[in-house]
C-alpha atoms as a PDB file:
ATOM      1  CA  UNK A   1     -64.081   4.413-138.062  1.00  0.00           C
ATOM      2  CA  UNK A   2     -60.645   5.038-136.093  1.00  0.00           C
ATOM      3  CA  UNK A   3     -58.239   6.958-138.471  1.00  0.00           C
ATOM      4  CA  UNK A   4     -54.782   6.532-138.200  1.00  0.00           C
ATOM      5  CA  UNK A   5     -54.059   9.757-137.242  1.00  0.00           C
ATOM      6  CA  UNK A   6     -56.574   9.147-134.289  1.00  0.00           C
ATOM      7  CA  UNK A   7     -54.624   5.826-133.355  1.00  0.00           C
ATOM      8  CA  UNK A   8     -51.132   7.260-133.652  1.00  0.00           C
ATOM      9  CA  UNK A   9     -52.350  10.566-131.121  1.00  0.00           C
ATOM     10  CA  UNK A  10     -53.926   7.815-128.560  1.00  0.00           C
ATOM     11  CA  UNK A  11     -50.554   6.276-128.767  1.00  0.00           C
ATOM     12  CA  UNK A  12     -48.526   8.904-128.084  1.00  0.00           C
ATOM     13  CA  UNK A  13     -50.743  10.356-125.129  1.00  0.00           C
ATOM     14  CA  UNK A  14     -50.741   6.896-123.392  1.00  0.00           C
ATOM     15  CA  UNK A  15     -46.612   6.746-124.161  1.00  0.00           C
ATOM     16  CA  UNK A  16     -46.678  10.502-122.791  1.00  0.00           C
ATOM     17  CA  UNK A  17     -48.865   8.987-119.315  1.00  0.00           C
ATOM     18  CA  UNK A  18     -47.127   6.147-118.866  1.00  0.00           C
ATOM     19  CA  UNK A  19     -43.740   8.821-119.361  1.00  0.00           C
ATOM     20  CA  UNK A  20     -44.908  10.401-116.402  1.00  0.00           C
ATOM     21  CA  UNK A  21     -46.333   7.418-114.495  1.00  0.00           C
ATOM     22  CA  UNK A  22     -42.515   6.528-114.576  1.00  0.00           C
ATOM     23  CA  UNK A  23     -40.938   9.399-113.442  1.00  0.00           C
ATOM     24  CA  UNK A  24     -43.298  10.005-110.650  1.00  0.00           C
ATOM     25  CA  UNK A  25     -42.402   6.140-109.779  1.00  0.00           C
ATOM     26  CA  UNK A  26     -38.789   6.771-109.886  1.00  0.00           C
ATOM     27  CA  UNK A  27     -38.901  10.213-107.987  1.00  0.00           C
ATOM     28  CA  UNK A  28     -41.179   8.386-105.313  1.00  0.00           C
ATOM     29  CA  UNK A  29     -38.116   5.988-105.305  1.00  0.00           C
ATOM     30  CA  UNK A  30     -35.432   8.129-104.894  1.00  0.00           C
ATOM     31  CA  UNK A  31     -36.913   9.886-102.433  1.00  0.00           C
ATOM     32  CA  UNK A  32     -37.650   6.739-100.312  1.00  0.00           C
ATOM     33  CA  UNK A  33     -34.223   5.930-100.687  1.00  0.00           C
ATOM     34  CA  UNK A  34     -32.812   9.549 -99.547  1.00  0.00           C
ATOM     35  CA  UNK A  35     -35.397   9.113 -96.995  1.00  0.00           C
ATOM     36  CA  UNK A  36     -33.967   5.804 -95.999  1.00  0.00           C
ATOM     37  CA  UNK A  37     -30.538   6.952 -96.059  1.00  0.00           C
ATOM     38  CA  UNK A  38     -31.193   9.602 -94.042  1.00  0.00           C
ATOM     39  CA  UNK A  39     -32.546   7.281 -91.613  1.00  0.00           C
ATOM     40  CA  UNK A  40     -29.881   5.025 -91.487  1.00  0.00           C
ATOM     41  CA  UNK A  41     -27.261   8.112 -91.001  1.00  0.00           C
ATOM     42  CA  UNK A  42     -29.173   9.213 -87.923  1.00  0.00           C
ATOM     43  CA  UNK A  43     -29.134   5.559 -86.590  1.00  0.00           C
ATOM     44  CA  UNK A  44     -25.738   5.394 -87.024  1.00  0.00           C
ATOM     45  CA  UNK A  45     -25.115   9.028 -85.773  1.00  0.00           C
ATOM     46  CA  UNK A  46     -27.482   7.340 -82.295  1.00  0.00           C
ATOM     47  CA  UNK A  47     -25.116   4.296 -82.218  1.00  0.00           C
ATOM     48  CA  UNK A  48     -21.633   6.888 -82.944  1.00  0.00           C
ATOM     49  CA  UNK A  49     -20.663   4.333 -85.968  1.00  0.00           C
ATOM     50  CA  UNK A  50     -21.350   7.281 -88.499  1.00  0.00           C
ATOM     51  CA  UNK A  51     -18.158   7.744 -90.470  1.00  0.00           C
ATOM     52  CA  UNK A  52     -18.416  11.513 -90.995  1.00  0.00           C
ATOM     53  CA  UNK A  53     -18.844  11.812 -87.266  1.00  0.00           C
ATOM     54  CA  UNK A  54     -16.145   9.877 -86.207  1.00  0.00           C
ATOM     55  CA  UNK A  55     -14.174  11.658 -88.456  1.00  0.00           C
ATOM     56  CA  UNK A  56     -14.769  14.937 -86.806  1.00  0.00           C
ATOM     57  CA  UNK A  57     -15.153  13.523 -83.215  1.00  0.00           C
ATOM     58  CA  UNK A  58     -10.935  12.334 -83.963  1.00  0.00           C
ATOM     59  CA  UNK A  59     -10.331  15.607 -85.009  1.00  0.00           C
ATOM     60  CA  UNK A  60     -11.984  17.772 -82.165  1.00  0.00           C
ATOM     61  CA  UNK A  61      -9.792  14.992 -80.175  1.00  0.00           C
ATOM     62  CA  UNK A  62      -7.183  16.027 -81.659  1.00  0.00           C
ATOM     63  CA  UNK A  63      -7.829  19.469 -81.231  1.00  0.00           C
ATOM     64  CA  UNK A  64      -8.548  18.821 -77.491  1.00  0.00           C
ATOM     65  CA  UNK A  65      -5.099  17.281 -77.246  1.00  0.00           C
ATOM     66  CA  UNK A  66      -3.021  19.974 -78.312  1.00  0.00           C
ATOM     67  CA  UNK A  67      -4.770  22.564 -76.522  1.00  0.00           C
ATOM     68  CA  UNK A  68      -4.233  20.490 -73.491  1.00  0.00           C
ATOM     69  CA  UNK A  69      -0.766  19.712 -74.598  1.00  0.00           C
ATOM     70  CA  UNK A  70      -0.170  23.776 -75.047  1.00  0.00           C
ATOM     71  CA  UNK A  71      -2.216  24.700 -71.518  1.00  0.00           C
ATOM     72  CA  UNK A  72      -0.001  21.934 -69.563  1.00  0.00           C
ATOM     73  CA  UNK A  73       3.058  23.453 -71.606  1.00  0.00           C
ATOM     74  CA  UNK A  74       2.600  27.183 -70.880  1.00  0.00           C
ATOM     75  CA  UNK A  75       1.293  26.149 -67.431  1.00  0.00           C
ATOM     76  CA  UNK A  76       4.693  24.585 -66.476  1.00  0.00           C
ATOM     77  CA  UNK A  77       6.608  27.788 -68.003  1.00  0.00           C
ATOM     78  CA  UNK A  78       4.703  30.179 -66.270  1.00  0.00           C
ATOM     79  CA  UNK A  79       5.223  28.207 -62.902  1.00  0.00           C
ATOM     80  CA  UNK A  80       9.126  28.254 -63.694  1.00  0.00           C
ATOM     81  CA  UNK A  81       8.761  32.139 -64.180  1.00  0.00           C
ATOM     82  CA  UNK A  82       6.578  32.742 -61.169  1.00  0.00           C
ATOM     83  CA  UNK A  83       9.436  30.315 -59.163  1.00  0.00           C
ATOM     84  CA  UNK A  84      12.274  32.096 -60.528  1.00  0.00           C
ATOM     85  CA  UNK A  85      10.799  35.620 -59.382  1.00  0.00           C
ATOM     86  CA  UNK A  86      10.074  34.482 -56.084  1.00  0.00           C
ATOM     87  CA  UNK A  87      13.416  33.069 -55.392  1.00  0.00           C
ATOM     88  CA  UNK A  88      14.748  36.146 -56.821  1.00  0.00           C
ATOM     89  CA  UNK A  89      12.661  38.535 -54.837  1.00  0.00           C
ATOM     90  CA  UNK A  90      13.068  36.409 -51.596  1.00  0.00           C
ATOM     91  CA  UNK A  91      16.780  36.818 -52.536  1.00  0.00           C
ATOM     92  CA  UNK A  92      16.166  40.514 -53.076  1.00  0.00           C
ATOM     93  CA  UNK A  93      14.343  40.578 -49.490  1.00  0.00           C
ATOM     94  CA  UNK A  94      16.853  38.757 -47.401  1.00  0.00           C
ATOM     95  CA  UNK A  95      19.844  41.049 -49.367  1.00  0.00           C
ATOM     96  CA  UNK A  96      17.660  44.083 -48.424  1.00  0.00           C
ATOM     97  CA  UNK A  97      17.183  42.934 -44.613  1.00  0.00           C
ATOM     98  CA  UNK A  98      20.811  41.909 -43.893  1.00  0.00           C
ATOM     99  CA  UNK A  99      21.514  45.796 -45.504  1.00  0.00           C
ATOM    100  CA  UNK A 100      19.211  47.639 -43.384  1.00  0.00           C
ATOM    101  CA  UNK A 101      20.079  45.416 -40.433  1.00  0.00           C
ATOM    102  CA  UNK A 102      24.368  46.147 -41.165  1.00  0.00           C
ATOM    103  CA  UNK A 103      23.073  49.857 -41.691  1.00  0.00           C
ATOM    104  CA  UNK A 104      21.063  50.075 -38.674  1.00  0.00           C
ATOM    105  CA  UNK A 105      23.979  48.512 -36.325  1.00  0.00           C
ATOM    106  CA  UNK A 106      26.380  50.733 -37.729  1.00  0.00           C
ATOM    107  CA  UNK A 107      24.155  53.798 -37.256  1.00  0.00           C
ATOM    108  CA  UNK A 108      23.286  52.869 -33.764  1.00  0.00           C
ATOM    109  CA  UNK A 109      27.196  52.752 -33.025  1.00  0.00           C
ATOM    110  CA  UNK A 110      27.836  55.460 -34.277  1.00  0.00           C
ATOM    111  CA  UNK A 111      25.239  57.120 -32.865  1.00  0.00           C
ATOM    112  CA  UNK A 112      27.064  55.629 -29.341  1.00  0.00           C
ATOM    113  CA  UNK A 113      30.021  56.546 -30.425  1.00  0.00           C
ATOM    114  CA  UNK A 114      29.284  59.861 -31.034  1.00  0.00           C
ATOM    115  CA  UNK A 115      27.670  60.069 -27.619  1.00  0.00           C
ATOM    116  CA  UNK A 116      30.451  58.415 -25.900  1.00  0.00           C
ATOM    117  CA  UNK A 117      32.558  61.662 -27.310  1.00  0.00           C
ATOM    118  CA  UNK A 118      30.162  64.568 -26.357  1.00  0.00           C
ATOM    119  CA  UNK A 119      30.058  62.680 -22.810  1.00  0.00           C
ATOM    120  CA  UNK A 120      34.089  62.172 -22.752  1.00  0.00           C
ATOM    121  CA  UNK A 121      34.233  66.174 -23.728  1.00  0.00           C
ATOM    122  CA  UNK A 122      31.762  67.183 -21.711  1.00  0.00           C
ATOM    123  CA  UNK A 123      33.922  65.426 -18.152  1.00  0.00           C
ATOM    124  CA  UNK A 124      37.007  66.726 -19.880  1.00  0.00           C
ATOM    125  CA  UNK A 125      35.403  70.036 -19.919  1.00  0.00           C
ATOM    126  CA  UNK A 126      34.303  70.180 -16.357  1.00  0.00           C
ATOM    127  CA  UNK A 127      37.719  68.587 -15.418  1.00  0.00           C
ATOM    128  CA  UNK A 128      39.248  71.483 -16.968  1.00  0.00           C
ATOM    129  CA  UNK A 129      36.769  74.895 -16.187  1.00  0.00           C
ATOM    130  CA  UNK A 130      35.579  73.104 -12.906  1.00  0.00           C
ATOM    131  CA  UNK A 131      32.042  73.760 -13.551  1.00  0.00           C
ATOM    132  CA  UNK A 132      30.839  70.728 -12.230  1.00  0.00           C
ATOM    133  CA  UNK A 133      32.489  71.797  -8.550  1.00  0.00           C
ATOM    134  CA  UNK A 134      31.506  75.143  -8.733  1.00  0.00           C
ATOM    135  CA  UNK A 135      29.491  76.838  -6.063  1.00  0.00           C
ATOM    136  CA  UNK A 136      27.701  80.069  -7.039  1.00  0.00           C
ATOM    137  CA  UNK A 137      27.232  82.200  -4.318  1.00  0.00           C
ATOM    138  CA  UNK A 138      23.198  83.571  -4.278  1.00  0.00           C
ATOM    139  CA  UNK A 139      23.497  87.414  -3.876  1.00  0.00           C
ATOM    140  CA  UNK A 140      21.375  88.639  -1.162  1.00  0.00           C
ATOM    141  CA  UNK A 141      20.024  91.788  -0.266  1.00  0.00           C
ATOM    142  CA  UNK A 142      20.145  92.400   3.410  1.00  0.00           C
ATOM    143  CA  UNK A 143      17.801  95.598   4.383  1.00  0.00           C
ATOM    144  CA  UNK A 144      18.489  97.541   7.298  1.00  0.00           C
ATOM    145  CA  UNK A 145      16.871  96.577  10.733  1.00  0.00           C
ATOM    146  CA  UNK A 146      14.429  99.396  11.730  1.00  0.00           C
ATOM    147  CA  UNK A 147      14.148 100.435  15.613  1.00  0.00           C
ATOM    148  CA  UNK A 148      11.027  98.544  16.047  1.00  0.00           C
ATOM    149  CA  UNK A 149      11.909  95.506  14.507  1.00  0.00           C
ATOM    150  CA  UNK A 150      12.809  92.305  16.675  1.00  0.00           C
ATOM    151  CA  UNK A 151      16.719  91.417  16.856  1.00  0.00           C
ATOM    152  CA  UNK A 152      16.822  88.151  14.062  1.00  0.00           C
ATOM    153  CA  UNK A 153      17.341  85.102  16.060  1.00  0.00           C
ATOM    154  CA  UNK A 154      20.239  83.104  13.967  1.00  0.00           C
ATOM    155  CA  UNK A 155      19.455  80.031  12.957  1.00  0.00           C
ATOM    156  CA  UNK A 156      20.798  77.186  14.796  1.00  0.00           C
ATOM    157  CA  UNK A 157      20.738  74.830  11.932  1.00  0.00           C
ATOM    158  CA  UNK A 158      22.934  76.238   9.554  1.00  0.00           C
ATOM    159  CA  UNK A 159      26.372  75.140  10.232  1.00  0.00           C
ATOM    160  CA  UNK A 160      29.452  77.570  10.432  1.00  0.00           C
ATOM    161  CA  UNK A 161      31.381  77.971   7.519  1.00  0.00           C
ATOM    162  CA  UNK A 162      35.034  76.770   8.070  1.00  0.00           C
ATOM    163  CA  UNK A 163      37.601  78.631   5.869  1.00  0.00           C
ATOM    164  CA  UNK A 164      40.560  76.552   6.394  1.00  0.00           C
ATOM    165  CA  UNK A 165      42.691  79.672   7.326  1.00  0.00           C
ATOM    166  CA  UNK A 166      45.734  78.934   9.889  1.00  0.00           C
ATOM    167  CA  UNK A 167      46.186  80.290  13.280  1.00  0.00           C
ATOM    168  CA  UNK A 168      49.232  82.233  11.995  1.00  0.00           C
ATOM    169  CA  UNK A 169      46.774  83.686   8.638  1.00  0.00           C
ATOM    170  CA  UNK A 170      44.004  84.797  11.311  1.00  0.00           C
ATOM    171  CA  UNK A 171      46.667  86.851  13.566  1.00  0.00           C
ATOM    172  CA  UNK A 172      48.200  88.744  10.175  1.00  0.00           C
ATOM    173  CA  UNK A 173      44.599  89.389   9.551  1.00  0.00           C
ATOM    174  CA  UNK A 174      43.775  91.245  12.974  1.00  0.00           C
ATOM    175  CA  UNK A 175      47.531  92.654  13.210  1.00  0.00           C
ATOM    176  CA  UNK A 176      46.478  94.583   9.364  1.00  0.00           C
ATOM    177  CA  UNK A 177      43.319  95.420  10.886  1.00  0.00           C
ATOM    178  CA  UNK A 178      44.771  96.727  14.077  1.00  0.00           C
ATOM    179  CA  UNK A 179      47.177  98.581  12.069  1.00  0.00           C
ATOM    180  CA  UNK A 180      44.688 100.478   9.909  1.00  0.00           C
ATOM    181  CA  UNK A 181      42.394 101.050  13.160  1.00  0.00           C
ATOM    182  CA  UNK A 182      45.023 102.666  15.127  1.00  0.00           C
ATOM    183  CA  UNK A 183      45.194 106.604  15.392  1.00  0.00           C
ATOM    184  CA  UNK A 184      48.630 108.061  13.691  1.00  0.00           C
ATOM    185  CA  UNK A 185      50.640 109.440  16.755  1.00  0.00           C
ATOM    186  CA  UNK A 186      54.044 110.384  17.065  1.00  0.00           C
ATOM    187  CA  UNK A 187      55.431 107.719  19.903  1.00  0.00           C
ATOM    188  CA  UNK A 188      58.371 109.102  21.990  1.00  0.00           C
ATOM    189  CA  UNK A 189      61.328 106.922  22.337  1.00  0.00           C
ATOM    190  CA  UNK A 190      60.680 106.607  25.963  1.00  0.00           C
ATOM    191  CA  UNK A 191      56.744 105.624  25.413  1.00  0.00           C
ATOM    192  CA  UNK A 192      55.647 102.058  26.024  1.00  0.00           C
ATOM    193  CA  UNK A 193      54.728 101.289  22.402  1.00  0.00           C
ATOM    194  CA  UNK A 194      58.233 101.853  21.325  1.00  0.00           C
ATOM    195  CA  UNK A 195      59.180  98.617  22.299  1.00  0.00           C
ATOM    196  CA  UNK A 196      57.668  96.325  19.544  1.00  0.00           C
ATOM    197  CA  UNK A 197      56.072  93.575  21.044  1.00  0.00           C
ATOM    198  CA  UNK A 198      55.897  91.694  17.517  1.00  0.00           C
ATOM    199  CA  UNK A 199      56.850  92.021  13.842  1.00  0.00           C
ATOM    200  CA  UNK A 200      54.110  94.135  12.034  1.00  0.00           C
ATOM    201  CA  UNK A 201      54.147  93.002   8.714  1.00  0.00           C
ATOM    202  CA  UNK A 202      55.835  95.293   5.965  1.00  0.00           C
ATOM    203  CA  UNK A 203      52.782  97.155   3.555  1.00  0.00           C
ATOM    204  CA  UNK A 204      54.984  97.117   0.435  1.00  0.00           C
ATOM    205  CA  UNK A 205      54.428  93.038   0.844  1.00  0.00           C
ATOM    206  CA  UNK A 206      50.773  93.432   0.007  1.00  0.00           C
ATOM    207  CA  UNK A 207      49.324  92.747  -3.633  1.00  0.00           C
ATOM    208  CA  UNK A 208      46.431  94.735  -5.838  1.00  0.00           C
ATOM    209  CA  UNK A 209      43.685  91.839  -5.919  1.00  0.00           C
ATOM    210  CA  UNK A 210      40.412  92.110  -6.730  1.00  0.00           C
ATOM    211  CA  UNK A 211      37.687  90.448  -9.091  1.00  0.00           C
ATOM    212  CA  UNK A 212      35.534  92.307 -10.897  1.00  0.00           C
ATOM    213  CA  UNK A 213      32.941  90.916 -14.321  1.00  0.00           C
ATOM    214  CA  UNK A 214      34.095  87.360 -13.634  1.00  0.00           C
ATOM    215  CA  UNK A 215      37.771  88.071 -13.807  1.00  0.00           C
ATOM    216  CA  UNK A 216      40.508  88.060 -11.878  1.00  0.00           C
ATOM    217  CA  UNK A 217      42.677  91.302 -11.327  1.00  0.00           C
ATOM    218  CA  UNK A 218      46.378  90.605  -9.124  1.00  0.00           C
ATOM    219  CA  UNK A 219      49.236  92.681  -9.609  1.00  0.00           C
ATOM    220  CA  UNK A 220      48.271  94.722 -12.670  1.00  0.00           C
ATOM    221  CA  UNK A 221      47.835  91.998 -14.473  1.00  0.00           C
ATOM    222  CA  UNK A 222      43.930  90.087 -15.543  1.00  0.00           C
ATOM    223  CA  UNK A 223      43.651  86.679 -14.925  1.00  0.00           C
ATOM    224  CA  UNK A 224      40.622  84.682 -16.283  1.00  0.00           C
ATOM    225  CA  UNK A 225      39.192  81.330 -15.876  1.00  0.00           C
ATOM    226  CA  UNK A 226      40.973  78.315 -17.468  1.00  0.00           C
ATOM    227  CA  UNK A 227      44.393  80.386 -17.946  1.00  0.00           C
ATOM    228  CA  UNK A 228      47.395  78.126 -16.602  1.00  0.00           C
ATOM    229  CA  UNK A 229      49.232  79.344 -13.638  1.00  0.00           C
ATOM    230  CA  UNK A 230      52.350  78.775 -11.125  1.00  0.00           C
ATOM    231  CA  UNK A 231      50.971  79.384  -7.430  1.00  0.00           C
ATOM    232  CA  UNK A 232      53.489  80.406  -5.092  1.00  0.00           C
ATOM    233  CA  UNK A 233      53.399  79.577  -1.024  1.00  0.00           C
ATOM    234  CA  UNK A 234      55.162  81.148   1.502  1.00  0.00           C
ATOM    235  CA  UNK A 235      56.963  77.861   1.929  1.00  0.00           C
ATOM    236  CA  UNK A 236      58.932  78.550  -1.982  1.00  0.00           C
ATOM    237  CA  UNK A 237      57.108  75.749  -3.048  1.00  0.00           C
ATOM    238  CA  UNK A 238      55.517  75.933  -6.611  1.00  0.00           C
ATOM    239  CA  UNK A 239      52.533  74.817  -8.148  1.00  0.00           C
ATOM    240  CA  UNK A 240      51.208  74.020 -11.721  1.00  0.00           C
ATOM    241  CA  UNK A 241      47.371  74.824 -12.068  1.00  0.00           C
ATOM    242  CA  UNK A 242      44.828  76.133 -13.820  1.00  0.00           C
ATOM    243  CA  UNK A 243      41.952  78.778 -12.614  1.00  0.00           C
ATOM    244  CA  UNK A 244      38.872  76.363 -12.324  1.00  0.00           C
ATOM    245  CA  UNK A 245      36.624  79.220 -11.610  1.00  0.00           C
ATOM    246  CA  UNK A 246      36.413  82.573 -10.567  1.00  0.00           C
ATOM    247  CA  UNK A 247      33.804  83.523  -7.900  1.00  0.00           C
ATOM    248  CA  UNK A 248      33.101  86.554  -5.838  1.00  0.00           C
ATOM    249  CA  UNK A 249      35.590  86.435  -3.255  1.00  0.00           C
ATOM    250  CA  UNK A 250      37.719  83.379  -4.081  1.00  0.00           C
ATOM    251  CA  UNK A 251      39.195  81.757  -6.856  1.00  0.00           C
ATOM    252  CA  UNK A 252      39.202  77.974  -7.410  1.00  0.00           C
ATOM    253  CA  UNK A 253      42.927  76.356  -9.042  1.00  0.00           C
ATOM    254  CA  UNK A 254      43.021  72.538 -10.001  1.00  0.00           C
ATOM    255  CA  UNK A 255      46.135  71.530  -9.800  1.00  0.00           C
ATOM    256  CA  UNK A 256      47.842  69.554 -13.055  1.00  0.00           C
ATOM    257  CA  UNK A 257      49.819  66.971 -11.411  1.00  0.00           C
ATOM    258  CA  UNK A 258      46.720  65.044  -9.824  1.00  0.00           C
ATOM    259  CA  UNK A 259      43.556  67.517 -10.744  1.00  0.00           C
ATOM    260  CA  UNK A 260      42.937  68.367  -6.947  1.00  0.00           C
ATOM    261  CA  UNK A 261      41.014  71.324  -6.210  1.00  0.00           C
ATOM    262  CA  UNK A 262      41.880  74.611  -4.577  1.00  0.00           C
ATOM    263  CA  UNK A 263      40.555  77.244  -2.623  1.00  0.00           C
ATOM    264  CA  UNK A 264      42.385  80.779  -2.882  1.00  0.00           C
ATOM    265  CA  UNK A 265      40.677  83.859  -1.381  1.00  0.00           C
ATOM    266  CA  UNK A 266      41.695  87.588  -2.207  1.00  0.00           C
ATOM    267  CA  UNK A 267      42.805  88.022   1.551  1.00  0.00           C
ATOM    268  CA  UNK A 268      45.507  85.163   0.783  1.00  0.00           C
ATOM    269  CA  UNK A 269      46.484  86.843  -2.444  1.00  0.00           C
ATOM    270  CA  UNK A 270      46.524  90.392  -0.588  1.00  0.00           C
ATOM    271  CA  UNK A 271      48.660  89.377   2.229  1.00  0.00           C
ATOM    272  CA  UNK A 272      50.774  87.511  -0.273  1.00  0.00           C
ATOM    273  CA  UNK A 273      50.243  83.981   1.569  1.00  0.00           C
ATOM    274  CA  UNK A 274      50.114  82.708  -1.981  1.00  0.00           C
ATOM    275  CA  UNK A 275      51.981  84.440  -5.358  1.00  0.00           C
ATOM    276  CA  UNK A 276      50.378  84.200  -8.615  1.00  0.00           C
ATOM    277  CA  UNK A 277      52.337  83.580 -11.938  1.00  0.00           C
ATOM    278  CA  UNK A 278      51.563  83.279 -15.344  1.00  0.00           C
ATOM    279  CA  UNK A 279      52.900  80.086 -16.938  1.00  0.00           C
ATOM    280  CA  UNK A 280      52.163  78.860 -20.881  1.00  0.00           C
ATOM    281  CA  UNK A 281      49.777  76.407 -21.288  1.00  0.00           C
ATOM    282  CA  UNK A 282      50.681  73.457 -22.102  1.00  0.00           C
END
């Protein structure tokens, strides 16, 4: 026979089983419905009507926006900077190239300019010293003609040299020479060469002239090139010039009054055909 204490532990075991019976049932439940739900989220996550994802889809939108918003923003400033420098370096570059092209027409004028003075100095230099009219004589060595030796032929081509001296120069010339050729004698009053046949010319009337290291010596006095200078004629008439050059025989004088050219040799300044003075310059 059952006892109740047997009955009451069968009852409690089967309440215990059927316990557990129900919370297997409802955990089996609840996980069909997680399981479900989950299913249902991912279909709505496929079809893009899942609220959480919308929700984040509007605010990577949003995010998208204002990043675009902010790119198009600082895209627009840094074209207005980039425009600003270039107008301000093409202003820079034009300011620069009307400069150097001011600076390099003034430079090239003055550059002329400067020119334009060393040339102007350089005529008004040979105006004055005559350098540009100046004929340097080549010295020459002439050796002496042995016995053997053929007599030179002269050469045709060359072309006499004409001093310009007058008729009445040449015969003072040959009467001086004539003079200092002829034999000291006393002449009787009745001799033939008493008589004078023309007027010898006085020797206190000749000058000291000679040239000597580029210089000019004529009546104790030195006379170089580019000193001013009165030149005397015979004829009283009176010249302003200056000494051009000095050669070795010769002297050129360039007149002031219209910067002609002169030829004065030491015979004509011996013979006193011409008078040298010294005059300031002016």
């Amino acid at each position: 026979m059952t006892t109740l204490q047997d009955t009451e532990d069968a009852s409690e075991t089967d309440l215990a089983k059927h316990d557990e019976d129900d919370y297997v049932e409802i955990k089996e439940q609840m996980y069909q419905d997680k399981l479900a739900s989950l299913k249902r989220q991912l279909q709505q996550l496929q079809e893009g009507t899942l609220q959480e994802y919308q929700k984040r889809m509007k605010k990577l939108d949003q995010q998208y926006k204002e990043r675009l918003r902010n790119a198009d923003l600082f895209l627009q400033l840094e074209t207005e900077q980039v425009e600003r420098n270039y107008i301000k370096e093409k202003k820079a570059a034009v300011k620069e190239f009307d400069d150097k092209k001011v600076e390099l027409k003034e430079n090239l004028i003055a550059e002329l300019e400067e020119k334009k003075k060393m040339i102007e100095n350089e005529k008004l230099t040979m105006e004055l010293t005559g350098d540009s009219m100046e004929v340097k004589p080549i010295m020459t060595r002439k050796l002496r003609r042995r016995p053997n030796d053929p007599v030179p032929i002269p050469d045709k081509r060359r072309k006499p040299l004409n001093y310009l001296l007058t008729d009445e120069q040449i015969m003072e010339d040959l009467r001086t020479l004539n003079k200092l050729k002829s034999p000291k004698r006393p002449v009787s009053p009745s001799s033939p060469e008493h008589v004078p046949s023309a007027p010898m010319e006085n020797p206190s009337q000749r000058y000291e002239a000679r040239i000597e290291e580029g210089k000019l010596y004529y009546d104790k006095r030195w006379y170089h090139k580019s000193q001013a200078i009165y030149l005397e004629s015979k004829d009283n008439t009176k010249i302003s010039c200056v000494i051009s050059s000095v050669g070795t025989n010769e002297i050129w004088v360039r007149k002031t009054s219209d910067s002609t050219k002169m030829r004065i040799y030491l015979g004509q300044l011996q013979r006193g055909a011409f008078v040298i003075r010294r005059r300031s310059a002016a």
